[in-house]
C-alpha atoms as a PDB file:
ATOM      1  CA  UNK A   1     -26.112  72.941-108.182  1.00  0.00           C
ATOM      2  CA  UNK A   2     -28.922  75.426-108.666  1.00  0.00           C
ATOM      3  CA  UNK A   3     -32.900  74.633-108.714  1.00  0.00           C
ATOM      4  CA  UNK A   4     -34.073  76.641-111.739  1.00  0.00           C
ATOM      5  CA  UNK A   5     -37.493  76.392-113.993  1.00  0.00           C
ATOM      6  CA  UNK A   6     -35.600  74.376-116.530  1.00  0.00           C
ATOM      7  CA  UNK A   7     -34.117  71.927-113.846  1.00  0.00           C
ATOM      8  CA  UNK A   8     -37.653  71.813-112.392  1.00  0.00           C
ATOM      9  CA  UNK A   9     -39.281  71.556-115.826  1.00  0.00           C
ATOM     10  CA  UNK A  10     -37.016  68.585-116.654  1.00  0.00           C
ATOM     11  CA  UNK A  11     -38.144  66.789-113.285  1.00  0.00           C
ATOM     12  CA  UNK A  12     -41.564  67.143-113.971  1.00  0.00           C
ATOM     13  CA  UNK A  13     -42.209  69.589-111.336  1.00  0.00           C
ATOM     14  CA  UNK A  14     -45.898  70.356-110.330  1.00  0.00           C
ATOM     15  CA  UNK A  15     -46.657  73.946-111.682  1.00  0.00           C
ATOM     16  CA  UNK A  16     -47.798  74.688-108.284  1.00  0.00           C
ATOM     17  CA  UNK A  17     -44.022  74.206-106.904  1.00  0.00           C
ATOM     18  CA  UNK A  18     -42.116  75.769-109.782  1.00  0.00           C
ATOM     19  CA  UNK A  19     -44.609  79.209-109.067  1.00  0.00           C
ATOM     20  CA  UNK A  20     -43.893  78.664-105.669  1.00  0.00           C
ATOM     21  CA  UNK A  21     -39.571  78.535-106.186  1.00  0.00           C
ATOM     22  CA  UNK A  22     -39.371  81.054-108.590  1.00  0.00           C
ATOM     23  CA  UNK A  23     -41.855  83.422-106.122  1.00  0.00           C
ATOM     24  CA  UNK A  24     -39.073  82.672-103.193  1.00  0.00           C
ATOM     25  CA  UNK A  25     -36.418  84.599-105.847  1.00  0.00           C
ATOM     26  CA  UNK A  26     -33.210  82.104-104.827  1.00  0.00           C
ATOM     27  CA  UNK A  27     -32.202  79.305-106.359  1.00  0.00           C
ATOM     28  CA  UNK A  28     -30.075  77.222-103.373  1.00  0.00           C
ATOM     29  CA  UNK A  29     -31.089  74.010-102.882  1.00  0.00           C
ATOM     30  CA  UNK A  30     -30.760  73.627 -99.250  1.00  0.00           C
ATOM     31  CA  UNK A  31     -32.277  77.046 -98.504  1.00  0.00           C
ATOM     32  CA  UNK A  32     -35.438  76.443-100.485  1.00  0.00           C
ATOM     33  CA  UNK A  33     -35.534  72.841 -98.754  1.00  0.00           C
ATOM     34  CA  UNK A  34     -36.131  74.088 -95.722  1.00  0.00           C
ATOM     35  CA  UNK A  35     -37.789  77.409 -96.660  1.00  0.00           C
ATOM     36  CA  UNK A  36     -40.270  74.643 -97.859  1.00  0.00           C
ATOM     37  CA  UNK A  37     -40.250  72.514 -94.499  1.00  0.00           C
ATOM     38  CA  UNK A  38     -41.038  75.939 -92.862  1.00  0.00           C
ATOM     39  CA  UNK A  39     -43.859  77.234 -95.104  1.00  0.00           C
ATOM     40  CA  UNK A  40     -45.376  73.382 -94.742  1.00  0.00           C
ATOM     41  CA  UNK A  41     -44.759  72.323 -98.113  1.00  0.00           C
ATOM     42  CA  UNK A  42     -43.205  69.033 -97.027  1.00  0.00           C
ATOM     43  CA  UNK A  43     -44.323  66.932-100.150  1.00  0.00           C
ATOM     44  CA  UNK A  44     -42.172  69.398-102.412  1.00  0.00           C
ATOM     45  CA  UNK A  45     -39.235  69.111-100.143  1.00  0.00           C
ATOM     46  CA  UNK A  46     -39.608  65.208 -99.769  1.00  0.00           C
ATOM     47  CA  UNK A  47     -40.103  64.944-103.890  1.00  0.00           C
ATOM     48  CA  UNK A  48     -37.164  68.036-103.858  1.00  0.00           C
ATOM     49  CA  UNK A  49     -34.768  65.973-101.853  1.00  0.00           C
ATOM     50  CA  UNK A  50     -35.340  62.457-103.353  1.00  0.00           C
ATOM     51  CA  UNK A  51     -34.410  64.078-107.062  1.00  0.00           C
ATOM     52  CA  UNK A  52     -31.207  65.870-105.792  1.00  0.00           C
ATOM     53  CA  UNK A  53     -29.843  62.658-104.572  1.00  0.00           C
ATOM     54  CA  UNK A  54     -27.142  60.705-105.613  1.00  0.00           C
ATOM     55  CA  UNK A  55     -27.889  56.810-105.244  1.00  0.00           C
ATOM     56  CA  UNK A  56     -26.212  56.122-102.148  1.00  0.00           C
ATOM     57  CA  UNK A  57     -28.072  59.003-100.447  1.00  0.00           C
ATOM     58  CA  UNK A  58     -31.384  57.832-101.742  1.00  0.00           C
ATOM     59  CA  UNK A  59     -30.790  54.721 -99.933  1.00  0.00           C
ATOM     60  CA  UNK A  60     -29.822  55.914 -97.016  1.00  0.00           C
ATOM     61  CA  UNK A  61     -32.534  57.901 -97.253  1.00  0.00           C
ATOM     62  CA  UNK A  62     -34.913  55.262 -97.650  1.00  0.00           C
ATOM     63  CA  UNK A  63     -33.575  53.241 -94.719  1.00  0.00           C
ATOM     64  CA  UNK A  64     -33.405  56.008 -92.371  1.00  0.00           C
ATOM     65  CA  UNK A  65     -37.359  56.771 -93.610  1.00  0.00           C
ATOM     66  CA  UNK A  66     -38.160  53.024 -93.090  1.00  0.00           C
ATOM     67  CA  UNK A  67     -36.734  52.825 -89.736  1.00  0.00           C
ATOM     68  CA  UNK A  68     -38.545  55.802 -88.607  1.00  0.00           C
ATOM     69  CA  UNK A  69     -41.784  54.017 -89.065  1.00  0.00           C
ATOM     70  CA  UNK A  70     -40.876  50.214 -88.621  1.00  0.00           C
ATOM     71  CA  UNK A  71     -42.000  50.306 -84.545  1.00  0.00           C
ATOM     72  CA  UNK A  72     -45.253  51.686 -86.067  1.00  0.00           C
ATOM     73  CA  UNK A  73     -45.432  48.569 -88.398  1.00  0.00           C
ATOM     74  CA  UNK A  74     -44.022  45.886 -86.304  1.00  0.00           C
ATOM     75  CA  UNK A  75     -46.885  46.955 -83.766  1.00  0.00           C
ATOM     76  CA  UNK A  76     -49.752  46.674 -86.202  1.00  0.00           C
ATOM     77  CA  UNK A  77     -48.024  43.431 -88.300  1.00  0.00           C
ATOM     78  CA  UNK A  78     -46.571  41.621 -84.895  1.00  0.00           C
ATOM     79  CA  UNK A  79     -43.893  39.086 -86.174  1.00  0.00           C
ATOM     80  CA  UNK A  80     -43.680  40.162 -89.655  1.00  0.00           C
ATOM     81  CA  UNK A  81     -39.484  40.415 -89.882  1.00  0.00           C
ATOM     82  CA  UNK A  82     -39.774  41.225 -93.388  1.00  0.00           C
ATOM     83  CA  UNK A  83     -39.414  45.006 -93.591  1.00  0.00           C
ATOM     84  CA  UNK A  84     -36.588  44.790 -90.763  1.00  0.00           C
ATOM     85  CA  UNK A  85     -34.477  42.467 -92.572  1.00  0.00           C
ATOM     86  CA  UNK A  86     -34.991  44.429 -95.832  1.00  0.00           C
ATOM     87  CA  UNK A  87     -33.740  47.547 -94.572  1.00  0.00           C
ATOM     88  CA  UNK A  88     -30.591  44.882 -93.228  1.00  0.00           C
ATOM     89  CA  UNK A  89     -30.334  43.562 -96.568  1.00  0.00           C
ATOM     90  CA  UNK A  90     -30.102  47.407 -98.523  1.00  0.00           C
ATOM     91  CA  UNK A  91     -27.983  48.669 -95.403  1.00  0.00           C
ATOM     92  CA  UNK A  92     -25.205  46.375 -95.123  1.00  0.00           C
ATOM     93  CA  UNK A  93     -25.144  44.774 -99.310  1.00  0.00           C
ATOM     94  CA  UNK A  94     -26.020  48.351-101.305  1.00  0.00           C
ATOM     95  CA  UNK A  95     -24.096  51.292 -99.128  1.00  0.00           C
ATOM     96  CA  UNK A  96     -21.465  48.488 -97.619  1.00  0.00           C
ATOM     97  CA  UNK A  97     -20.999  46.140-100.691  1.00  0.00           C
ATOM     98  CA  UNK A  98     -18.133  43.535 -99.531  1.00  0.00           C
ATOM     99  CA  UNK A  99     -18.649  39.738-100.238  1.00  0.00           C
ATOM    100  CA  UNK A 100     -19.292  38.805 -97.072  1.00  0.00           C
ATOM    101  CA  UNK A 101     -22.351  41.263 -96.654  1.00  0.00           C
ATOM    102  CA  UNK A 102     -23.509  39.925-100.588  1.00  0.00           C
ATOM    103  CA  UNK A 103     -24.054  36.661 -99.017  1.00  0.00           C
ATOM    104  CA  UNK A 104     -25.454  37.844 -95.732  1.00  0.00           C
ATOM    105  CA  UNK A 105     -28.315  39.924 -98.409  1.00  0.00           C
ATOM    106  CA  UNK A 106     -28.780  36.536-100.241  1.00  0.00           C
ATOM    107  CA  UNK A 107     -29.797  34.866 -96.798  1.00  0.00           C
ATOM    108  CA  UNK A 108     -31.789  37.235 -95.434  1.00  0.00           C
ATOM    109  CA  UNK A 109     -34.124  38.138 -98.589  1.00  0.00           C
ATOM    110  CA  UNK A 110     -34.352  33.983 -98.681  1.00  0.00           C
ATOM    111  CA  UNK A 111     -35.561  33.923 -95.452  1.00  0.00           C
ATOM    112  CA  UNK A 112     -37.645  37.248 -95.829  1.00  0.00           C
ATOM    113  CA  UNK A 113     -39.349  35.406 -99.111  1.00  0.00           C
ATOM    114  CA  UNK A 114     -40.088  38.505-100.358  1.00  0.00           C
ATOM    115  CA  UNK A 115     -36.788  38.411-103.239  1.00  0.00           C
ATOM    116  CA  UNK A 116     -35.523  36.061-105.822  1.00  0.00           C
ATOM    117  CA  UNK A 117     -32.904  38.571-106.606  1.00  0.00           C
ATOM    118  CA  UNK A 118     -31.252  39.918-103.578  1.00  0.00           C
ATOM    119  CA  UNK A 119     -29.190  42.855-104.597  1.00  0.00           C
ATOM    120  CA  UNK A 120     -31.939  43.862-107.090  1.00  0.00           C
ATOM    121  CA  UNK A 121     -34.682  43.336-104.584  1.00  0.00           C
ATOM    122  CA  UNK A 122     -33.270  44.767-101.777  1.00  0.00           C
ATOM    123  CA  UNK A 123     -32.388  47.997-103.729  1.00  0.00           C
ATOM    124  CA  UNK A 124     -35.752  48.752-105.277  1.00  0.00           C
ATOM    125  CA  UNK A 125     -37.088  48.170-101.798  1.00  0.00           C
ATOM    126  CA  UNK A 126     -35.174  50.696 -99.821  1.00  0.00           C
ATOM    127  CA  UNK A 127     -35.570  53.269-102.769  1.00  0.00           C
ATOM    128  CA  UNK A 128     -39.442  52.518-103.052  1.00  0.00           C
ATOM    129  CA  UNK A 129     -39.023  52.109 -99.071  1.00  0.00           C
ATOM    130  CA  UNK A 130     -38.531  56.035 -98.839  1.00  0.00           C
ATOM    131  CA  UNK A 131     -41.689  57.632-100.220  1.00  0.00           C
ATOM    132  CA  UNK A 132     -43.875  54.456 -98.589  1.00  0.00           C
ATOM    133  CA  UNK A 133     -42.338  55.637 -94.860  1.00  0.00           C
ATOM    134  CA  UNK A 134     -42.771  59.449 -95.785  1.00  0.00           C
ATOM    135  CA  UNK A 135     -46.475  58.767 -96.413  1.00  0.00           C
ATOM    136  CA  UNK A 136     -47.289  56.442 -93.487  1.00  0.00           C
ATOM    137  CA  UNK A 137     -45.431  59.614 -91.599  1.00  0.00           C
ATOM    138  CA  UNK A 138     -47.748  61.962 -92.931  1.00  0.00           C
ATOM    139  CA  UNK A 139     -50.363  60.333 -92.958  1.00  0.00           C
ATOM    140  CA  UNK A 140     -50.049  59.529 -88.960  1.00  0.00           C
ATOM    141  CA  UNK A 141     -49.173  63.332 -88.678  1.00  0.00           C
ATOM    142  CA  UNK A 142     -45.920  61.891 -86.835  1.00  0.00           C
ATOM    143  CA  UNK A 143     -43.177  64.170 -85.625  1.00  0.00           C
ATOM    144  CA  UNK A 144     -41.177  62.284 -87.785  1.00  0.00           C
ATOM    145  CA  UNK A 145     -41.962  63.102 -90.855  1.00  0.00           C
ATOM    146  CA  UNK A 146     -39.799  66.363 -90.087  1.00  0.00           C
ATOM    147  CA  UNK A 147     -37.147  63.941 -88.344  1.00  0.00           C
ATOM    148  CA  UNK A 148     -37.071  62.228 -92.195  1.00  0.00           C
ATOM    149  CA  UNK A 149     -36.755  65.507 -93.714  1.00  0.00           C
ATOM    150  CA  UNK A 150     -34.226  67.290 -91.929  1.00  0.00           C
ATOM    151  CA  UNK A 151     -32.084  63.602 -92.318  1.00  0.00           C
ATOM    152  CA  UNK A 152     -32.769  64.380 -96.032  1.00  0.00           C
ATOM    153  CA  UNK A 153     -30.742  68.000 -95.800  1.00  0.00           C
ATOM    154  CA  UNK A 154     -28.190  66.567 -93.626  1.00  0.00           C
ATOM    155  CA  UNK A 155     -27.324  64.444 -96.539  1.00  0.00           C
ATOM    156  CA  UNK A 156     -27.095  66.738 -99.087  1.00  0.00           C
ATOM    157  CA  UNK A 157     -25.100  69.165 -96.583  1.00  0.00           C
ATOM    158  CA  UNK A 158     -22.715  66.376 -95.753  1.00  0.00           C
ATOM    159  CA  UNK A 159     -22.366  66.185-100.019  1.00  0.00           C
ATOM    160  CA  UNK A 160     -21.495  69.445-100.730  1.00  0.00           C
ATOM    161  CA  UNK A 161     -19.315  69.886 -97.828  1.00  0.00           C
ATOM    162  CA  UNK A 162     -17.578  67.599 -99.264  1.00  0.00           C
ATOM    163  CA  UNK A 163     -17.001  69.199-102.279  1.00  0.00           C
ATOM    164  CA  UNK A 164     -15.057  71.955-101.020  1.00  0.00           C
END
């Protein structure tokens, strides 16, 4: 895969971003990733990442994001499980889909009573989950907002090391 101005064009790329990739001359994925991270353009490597994705990464994605900030929301919402067991419920029912772990993402988005659709709900919450934790991240100017980032690349390196 190559980032070029059509590719960027038909992901609705900020003009700032696609002057800023075609200025850096390459067209690698990975390298502008974290040619971005390094210039401090972490929102285009964040929206970069999320759009390169297949499915499965995005969720992981998401989960890994959400558990970088759930200590940070467990302090401020003491006792609220509901977060927690929706990262569960995408973990073990989206990226490990058995029957067992179906009816284990039933139960807990019951008792989360957040869901009336489990597999539904638990998806668009781990993919939503992603860009919610990246924000709270930056917002907090946490150390982990690279942490989410560099997870990000290690996903697409695992892909295309695959590949070959």
């Amino acid at each position: 895969m190559r980032i070029t101005k059509k590719w960027l064009s038909e992901k609705s790329a900020c003009l700032d971003a696609v002057e800023w990739v075609l200025a850096q001359g390459i067209s690698d994925p990975l390298e502008l990733l974290r040619r971005a991270i390094a210039e401090n353009h972490c929102d285009w490597a964040n929206w970069g990442i999320c759009r390169i994705f297949n499915r499965k990464q995005r969720i992981q994605y998401a989960c890994f994001a959400s558990r970088q900030i759930l200590a940070t929301y467990e302090k401020q919402y003491p006792g609220d499980l509901c977060p927690r067991q929706t990262i569960e419920v995408a973990e073990r029912c989206i990226l490990h889909n058995t029957k067992k772990n179906r009816a284990y993402a039933v139960n807990a988005a019951y008792s989360a009573a957040k869901a009336a659709y489990a597999v539904n709900a638990a998806y668009f919450a781990a993919y939503y989950a992603a860009s919610a934790a990246y924000s709270a991240a930056k917002a907090a100017k946490d150390e982990k907002l690279e942490k989410i980032l560099h997870y990000g690349i290690s996903l697409l390196t695992n892909r295309e090391e695959e590949k070959k």
